[in-house]
N, C-alpha and C. Protein backbone atom coordinates (compact mmCIF):
# COMPACT_ATOMS: atom_id res chain seq x y z
N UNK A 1 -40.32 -3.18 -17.59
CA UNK A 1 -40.55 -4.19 -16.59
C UNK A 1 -41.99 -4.06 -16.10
N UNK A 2 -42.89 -5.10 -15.87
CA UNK A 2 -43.74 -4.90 -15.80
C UNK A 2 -44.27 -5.24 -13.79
N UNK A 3 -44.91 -4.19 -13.66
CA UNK A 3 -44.89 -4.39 -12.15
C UNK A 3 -46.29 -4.76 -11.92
N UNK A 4 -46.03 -5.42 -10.65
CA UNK A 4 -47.36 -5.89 -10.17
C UNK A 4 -47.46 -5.43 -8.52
N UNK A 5 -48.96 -4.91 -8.58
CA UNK A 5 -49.36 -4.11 -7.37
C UNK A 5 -50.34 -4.76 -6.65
N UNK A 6 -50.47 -5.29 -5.33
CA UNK A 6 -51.54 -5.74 -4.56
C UNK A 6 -51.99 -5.23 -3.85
N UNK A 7 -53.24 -4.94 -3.49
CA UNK A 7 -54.13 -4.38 -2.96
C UNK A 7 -54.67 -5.02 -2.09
N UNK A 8 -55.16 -5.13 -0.81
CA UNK A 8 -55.49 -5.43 0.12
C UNK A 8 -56.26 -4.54 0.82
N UNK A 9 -57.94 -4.91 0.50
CA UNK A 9 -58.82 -4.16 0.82
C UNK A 9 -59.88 -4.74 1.78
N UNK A 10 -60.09 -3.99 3.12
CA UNK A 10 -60.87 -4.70 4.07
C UNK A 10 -62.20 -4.00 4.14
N UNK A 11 -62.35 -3.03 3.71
CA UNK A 11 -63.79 -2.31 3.65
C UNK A 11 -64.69 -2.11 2.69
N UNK A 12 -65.39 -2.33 2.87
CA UNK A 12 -66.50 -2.39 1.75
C UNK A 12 -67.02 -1.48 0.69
N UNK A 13 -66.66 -0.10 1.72
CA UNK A 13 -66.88 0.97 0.93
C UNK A 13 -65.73 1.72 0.23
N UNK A 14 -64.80 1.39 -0.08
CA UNK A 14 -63.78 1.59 -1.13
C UNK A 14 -64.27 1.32 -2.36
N UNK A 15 -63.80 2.31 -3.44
CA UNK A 15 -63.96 2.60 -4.23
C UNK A 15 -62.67 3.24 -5.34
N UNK A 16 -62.68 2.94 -6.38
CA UNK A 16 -61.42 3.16 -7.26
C UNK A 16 -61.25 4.57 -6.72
N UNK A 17 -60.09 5.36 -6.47
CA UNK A 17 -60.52 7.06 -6.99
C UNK A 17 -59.09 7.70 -6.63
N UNK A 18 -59.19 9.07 -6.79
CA UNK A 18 -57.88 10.02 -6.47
C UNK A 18 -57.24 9.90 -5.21
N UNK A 19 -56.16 10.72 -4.93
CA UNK A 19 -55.76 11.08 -3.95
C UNK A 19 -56.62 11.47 -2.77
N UNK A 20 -56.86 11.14 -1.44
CA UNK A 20 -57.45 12.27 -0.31
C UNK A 20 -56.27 13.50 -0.32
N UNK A 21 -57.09 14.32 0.24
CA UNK A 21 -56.09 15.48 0.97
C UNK A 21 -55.08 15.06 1.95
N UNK A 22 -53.95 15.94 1.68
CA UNK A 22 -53.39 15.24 2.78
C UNK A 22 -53.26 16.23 4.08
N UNK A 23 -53.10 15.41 5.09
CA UNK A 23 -53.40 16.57 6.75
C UNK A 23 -52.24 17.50 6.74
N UNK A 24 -52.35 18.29 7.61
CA UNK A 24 -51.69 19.61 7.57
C UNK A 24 -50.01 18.36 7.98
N UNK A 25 -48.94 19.26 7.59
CA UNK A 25 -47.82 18.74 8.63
C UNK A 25 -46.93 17.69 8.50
N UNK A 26 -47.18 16.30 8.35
CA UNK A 26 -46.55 15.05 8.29
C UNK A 26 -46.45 14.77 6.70
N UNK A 27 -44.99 14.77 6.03
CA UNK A 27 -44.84 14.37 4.65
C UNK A 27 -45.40 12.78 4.35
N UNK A 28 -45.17 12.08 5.67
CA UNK A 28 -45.43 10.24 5.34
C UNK A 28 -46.77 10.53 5.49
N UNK A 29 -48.01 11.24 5.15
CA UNK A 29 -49.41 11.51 5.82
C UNK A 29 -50.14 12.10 4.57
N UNK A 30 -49.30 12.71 3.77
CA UNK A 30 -49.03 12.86 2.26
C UNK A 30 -49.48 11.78 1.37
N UNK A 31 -50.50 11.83 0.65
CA UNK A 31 -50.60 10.22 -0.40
C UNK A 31 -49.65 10.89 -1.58
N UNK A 32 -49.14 12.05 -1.98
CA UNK A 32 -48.29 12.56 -2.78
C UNK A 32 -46.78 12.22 -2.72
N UNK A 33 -46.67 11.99 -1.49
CA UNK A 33 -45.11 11.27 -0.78
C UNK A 33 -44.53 10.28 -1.49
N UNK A 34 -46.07 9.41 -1.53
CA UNK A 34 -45.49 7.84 -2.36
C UNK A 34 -46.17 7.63 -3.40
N UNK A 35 -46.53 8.76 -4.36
CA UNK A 35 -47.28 8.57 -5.70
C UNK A 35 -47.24 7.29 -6.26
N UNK A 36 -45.54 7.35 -6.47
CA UNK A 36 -45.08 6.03 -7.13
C UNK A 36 -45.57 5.14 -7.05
N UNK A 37 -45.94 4.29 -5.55
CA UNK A 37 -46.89 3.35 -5.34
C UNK A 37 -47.90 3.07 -5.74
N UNK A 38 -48.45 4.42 -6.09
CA UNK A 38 -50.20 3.82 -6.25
C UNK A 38 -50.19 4.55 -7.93
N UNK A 39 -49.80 5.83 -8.34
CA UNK A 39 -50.08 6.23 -9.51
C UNK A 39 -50.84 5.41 -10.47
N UNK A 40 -50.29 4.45 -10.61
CA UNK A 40 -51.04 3.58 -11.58
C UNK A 40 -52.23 3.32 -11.60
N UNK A 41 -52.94 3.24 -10.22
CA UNK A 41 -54.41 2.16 -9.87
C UNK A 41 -55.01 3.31 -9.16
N UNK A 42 -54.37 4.35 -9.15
CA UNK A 42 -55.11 5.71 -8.30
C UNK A 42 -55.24 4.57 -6.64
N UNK A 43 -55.76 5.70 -5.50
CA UNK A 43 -56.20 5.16 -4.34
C UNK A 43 -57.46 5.24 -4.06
N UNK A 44 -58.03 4.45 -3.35
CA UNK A 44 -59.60 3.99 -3.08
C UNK A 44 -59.87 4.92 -1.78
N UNK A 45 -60.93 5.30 -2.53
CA UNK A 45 -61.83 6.75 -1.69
C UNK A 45 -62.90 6.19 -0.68
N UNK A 46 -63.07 6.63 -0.06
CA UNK A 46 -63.98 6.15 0.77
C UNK A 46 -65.73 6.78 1.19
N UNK A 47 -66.31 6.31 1.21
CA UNK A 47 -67.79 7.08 0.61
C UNK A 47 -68.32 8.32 1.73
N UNK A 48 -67.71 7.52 3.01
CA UNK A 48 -68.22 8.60 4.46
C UNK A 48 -66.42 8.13 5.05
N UNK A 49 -65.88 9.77 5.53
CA UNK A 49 -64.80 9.64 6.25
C UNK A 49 -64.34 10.82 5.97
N UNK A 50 -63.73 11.36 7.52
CA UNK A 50 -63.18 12.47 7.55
C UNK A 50 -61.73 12.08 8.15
N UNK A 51 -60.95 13.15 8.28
CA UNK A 51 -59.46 13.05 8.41
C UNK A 51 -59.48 12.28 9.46
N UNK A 52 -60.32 12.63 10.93
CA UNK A 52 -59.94 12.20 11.89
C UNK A 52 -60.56 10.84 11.62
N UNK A 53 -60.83 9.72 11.60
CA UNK A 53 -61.19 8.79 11.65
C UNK A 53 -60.16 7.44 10.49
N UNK A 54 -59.40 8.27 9.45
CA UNK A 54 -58.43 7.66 8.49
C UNK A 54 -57.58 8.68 8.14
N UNK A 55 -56.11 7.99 8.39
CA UNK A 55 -54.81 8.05 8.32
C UNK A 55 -54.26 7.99 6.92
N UNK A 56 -53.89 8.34 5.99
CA UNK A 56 -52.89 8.06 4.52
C UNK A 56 -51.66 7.59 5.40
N UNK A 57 -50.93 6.52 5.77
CA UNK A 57 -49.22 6.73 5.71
C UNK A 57 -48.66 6.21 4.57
N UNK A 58 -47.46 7.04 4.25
CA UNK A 58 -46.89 6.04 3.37
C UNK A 58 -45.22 5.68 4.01
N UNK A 59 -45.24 4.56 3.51
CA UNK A 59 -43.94 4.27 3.38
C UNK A 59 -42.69 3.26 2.99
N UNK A 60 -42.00 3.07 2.67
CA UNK A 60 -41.00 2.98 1.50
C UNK A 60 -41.44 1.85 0.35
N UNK A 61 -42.56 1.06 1.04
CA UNK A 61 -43.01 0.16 -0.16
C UNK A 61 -44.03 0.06 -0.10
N UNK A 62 -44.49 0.22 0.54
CA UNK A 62 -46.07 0.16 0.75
C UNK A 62 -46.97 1.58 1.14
N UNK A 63 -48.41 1.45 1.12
CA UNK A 63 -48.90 2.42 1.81
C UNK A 63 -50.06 1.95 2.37
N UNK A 64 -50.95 2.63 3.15
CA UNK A 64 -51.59 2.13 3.71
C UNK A 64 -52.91 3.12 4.27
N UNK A 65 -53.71 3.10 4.40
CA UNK A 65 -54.97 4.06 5.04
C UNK A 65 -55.55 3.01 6.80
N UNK A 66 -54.80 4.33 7.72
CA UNK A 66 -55.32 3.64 8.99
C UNK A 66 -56.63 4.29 9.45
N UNK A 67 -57.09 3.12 9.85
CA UNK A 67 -58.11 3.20 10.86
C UNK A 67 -58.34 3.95 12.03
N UNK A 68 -58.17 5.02 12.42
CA UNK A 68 -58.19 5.40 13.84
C UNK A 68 -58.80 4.84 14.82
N UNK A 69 -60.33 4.28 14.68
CA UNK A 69 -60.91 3.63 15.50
C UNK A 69 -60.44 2.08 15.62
N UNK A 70 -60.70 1.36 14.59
CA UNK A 70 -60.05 -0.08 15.40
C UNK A 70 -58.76 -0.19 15.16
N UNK A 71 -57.56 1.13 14.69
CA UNK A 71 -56.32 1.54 14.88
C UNK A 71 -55.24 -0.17 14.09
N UNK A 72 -55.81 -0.28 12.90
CA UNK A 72 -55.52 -1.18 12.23
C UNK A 72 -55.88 -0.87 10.33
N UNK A 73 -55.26 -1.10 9.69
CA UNK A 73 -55.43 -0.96 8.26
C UNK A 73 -56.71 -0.63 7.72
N UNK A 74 -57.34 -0.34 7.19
CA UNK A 74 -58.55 -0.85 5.90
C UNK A 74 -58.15 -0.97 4.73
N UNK A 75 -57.32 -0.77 4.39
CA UNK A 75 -56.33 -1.08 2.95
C UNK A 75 -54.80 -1.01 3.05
N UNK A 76 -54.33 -2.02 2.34
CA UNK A 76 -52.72 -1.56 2.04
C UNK A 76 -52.54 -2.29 0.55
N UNK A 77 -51.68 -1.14 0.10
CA UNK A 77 -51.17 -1.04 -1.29
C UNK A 77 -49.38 -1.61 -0.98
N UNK A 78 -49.18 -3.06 -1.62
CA UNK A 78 -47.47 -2.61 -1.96
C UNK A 78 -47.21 -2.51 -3.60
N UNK A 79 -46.11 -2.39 -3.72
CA UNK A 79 -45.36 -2.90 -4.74
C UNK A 79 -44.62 -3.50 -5.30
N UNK A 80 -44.58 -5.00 -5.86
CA UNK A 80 -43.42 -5.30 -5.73
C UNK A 80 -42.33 -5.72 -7.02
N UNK A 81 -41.42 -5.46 -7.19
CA UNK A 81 -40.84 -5.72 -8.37
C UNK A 81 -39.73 -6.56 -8.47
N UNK A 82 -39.03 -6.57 -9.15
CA UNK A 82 -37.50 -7.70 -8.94
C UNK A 82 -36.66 -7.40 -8.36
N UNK A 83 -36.29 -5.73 -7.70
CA UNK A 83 -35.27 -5.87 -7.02
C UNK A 83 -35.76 -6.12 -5.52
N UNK A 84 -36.82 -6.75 -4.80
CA UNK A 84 -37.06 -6.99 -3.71
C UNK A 84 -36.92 -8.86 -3.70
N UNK A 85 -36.88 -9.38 -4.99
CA UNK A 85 -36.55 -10.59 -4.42
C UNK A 85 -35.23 -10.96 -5.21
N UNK A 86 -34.63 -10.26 -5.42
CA UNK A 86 -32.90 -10.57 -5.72
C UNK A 86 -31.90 -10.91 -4.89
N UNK A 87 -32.21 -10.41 -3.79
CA UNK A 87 -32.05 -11.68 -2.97
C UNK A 87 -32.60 -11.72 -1.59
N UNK A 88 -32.29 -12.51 -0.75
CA UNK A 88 -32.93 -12.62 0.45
C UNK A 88 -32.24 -12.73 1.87
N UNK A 89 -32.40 -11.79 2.75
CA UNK A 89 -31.69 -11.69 3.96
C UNK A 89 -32.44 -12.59 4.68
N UNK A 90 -32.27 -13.07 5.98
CA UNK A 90 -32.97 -14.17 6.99
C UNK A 90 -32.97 -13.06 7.61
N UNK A 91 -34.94 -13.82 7.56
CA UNK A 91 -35.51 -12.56 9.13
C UNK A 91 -34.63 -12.47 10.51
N UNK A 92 -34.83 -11.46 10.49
CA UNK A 92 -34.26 -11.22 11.70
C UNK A 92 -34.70 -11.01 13.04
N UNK A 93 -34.70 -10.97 14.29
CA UNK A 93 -35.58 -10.99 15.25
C UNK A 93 -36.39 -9.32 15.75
N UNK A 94 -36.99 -8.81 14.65
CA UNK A 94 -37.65 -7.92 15.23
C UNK A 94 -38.68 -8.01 15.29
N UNK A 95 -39.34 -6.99 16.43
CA UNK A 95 -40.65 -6.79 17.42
C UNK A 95 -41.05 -5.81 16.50
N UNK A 96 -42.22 -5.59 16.58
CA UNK A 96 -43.56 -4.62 15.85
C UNK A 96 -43.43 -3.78 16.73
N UNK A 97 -43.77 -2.10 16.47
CA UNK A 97 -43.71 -1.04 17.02
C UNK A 97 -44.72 -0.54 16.48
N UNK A 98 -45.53 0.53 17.28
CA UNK A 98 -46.57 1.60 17.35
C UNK A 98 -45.92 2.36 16.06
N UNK A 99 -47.07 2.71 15.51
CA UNK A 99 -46.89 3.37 13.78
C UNK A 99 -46.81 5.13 14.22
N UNK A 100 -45.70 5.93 14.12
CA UNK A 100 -45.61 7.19 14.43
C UNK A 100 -46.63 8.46 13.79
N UNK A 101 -47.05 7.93 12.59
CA UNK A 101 -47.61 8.67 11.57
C UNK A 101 -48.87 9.05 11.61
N UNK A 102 -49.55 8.57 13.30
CA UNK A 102 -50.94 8.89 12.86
C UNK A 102 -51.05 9.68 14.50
N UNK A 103 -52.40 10.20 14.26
CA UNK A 103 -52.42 10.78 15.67
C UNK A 103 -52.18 10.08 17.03
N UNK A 104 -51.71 10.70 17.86
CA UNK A 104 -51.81 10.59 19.05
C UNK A 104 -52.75 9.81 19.68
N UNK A 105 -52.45 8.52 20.33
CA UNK A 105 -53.44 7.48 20.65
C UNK A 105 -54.92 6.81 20.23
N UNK A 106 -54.66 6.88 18.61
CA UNK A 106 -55.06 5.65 17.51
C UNK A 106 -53.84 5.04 17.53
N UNK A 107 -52.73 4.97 17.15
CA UNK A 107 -51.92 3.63 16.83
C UNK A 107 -52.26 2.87 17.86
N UNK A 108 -52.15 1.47 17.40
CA UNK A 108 -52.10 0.29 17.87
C UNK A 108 -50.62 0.14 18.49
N UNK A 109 -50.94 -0.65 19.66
CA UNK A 109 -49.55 -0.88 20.99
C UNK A 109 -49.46 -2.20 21.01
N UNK A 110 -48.26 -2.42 20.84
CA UNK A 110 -48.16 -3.49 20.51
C UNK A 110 -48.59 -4.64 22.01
N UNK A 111 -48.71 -3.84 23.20
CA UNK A 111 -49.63 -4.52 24.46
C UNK A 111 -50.71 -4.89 24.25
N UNK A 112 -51.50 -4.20 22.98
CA UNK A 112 -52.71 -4.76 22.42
C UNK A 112 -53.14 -6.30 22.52
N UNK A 113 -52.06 -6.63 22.24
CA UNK A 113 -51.69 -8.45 21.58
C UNK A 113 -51.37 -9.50 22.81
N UNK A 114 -50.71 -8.85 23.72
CA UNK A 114 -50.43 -9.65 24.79
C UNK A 114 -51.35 -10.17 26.01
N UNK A 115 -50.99 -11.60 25.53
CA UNK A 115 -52.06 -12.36 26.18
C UNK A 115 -53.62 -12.36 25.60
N UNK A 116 -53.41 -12.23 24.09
CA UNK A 116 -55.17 -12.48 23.26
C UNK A 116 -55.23 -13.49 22.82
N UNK A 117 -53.82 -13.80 22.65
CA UNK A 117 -54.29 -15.02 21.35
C UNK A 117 -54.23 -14.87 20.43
N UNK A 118 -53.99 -13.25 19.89
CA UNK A 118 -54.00 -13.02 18.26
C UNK A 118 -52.53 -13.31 18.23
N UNK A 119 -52.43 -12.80 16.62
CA UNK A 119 -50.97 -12.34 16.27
C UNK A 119 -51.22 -11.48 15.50
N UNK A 120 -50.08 -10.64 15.21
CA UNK A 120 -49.86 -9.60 14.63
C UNK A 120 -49.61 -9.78 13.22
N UNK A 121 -51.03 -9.81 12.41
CA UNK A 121 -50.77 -10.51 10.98
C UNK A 121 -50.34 -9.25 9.62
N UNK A 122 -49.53 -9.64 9.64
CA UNK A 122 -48.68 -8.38 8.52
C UNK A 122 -49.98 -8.48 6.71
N UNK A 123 -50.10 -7.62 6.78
CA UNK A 123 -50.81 -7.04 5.80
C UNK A 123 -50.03 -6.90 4.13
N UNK A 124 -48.89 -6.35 4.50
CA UNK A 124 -47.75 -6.48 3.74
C UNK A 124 -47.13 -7.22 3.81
N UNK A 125 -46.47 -8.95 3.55
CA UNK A 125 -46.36 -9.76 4.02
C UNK A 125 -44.51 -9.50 4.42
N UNK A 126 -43.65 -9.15 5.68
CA UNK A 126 -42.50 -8.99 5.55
C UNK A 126 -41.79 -9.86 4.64
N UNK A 127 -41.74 -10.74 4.17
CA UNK A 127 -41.56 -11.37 3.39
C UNK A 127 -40.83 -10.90 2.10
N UNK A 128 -41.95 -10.09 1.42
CA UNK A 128 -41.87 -9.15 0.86
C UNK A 128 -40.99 -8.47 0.20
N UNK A 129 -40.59 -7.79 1.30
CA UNK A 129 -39.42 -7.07 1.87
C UNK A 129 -37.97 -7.39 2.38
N UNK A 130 -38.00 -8.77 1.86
CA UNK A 130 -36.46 -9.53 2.43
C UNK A 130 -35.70 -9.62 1.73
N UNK A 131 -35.17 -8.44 0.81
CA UNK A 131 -34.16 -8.12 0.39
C UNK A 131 -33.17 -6.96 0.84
N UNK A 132 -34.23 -6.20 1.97
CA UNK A 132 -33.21 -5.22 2.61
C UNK A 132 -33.84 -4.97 4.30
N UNK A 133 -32.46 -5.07 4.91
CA UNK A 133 -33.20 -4.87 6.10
C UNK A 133 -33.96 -3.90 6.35
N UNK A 134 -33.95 -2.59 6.10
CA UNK A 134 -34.60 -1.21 5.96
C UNK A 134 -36.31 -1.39 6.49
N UNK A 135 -36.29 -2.35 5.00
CA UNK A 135 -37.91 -2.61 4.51
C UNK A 135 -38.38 -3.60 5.28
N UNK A 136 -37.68 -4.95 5.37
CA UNK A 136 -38.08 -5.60 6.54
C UNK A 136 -38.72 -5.11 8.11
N UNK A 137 -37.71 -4.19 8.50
CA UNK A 137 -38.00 -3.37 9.45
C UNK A 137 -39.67 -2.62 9.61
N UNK A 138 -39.45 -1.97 8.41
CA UNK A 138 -40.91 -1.23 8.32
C UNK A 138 -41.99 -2.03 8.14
N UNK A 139 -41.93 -3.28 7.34
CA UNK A 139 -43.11 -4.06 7.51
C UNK A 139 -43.70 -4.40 9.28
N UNK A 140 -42.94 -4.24 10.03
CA UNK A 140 -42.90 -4.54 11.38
C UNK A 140 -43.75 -3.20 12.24
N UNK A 141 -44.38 -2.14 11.73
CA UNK A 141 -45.47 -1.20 12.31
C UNK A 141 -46.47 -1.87 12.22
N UNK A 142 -47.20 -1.49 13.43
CA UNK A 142 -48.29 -2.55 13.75
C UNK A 142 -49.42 -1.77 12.69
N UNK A 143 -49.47 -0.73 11.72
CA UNK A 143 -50.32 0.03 11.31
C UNK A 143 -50.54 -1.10 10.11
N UNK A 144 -48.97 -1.86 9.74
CA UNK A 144 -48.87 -3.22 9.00
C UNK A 144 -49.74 -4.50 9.43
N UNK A 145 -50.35 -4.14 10.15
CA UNK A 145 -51.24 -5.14 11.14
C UNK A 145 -52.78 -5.76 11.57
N UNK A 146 -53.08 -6.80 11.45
CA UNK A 146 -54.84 -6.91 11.92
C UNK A 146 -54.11 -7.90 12.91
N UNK A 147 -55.33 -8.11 13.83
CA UNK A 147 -55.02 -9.68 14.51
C UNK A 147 -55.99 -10.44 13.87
N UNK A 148 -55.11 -11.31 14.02
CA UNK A 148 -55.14 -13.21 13.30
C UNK A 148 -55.12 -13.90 14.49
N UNK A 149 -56.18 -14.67 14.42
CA UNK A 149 -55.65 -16.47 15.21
C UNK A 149 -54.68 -17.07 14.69
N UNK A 150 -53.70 -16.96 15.89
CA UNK A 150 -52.48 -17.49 15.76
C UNK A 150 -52.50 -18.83 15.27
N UNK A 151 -52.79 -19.95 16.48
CA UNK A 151 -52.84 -21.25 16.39
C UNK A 151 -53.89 -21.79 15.13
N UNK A 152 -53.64 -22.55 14.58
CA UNK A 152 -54.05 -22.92 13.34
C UNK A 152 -54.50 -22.20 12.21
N UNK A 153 -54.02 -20.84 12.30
CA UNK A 153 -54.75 -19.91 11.07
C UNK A 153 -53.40 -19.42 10.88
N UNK A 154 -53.27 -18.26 11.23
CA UNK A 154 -51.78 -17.30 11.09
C UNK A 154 -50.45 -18.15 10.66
N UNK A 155 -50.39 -19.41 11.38
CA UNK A 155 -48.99 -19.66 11.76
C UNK A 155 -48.97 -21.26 10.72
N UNK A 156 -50.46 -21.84 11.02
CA UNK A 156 -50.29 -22.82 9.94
C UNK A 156 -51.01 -22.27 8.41
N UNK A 157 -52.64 -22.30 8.44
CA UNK A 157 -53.03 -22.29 6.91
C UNK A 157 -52.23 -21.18 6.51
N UNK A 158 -52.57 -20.00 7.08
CA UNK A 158 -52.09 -19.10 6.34
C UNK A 158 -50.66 -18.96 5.70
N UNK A 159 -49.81 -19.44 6.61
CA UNK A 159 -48.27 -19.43 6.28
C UNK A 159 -48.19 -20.83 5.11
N UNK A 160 -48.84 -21.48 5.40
CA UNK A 160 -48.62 -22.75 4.21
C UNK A 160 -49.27 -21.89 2.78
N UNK A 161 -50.34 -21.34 3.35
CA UNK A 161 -50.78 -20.71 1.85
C UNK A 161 -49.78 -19.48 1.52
N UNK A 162 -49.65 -19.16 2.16
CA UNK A 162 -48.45 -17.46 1.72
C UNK A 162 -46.84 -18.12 1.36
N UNK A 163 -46.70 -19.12 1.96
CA UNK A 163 -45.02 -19.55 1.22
C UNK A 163 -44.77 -20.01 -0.12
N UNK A 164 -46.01 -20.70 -0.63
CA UNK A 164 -45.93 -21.17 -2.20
C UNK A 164 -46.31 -19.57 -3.29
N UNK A 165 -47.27 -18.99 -2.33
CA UNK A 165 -47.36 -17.33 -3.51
C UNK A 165 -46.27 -17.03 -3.50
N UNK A 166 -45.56 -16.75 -2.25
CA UNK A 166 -44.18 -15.57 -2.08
C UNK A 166 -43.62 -16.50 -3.07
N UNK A 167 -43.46 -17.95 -3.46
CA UNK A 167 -42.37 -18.27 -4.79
C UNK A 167 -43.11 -17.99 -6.17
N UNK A 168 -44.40 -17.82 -6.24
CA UNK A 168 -45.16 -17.77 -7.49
C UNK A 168 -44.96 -15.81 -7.90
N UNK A 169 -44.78 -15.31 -6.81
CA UNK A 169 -44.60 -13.96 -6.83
C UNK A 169 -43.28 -13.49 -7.79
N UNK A 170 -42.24 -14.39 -6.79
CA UNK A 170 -40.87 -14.24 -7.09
C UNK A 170 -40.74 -14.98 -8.83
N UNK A 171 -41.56 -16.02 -9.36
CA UNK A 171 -41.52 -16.38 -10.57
C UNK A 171 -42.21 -15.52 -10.91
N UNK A 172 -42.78 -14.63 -10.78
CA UNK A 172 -43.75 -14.08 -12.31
C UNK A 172 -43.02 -12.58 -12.13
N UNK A 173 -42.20 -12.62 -10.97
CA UNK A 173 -41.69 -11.51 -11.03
C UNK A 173 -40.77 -11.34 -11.58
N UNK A 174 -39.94 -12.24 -11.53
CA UNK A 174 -38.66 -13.15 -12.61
C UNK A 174 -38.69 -12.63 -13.98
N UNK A 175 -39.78 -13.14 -14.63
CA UNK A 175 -39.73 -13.48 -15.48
C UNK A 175 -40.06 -12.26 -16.49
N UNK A 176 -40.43 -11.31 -16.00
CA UNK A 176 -40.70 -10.08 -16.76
C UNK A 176 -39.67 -9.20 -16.73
């Protein structure tokens, strides 16, 4: 079966390459945790950065390298294959939560958002993930997160442009 991996890269200075180290302590903090994910495409190194300033988390479908300072992504890796769109549960009403996996006041709060104007634009699109609630769930860490202009970006272009991929996804995912 042939899988397909997206990458979602916001920094400039990424670069193809190995594993980072991973920090003392936390297995999800581990890029070894979720090999599976990335093995294939290796993970993108970064030219200047030390532990404290970027996060490895992984988790169950995705992974991701946080930001400590603007406490938001610079990359996320998923994966997705056919058993994530075999079938599809209806979202359900959950709220985004503070990402546990990184130090102590870098995660993003989800009070961040209230009253900006942004939204909380999923990186990993939950979408995605709507074959099990589990995963749905986890797309919902704000570490899953940048802010977006809601009103006419997030909620219209973007969602008009992301509903015809999520079926072009699900066909090419089909079909292999």
């Amino acid at each position: 079966m042939r899988r397909i991996l997206t990458a979602i890269a916001f920094a400039a200075l990424i670069a193809p390459a190995a594993a980072q180290p991973a920090p003392a302590g936390n297995p999800a903090n581990d890029p070894e945790t979720c090999r599976e994910l990335w093995k294939d495409v290796g993970l993108p190194r970064y030219a200047q950065a030390t532990e404290d300033t970027r996060t490895i988390v992984c988790h169950t479908r995705y992974v991701l390298s946080h930001n400590n300072t603007t406490k938001t992504p610079d990359w996320v890796f998923e994966q997705l294959d056919k058993s994530q769109f075999a079938k599809k549960i209806s979202r359900p009403d959950i709220k985004f939560s503070s990402e546990k996996n990184v130090p102590p006041g870098k995660a993003a709060r989800d009070e961040d958002y209230t009253n900006s104007k942004f939204d909380r634009g999923h990186q990993a699109p939950s979408a995605d993930f709507a074959s099990k609630v589990e995963w749905m769930n986890e797309s919902f860490i704000l570490s899953n997160a940048v802010p977006q202009q809601g009103i006419g970006f997030n909620r219209h272009i973007w969602k008009d442009f992301e509903d015809p991929c999520g079926s072009s996804r699900k066909s090419a995912i089909g079909s292999t």
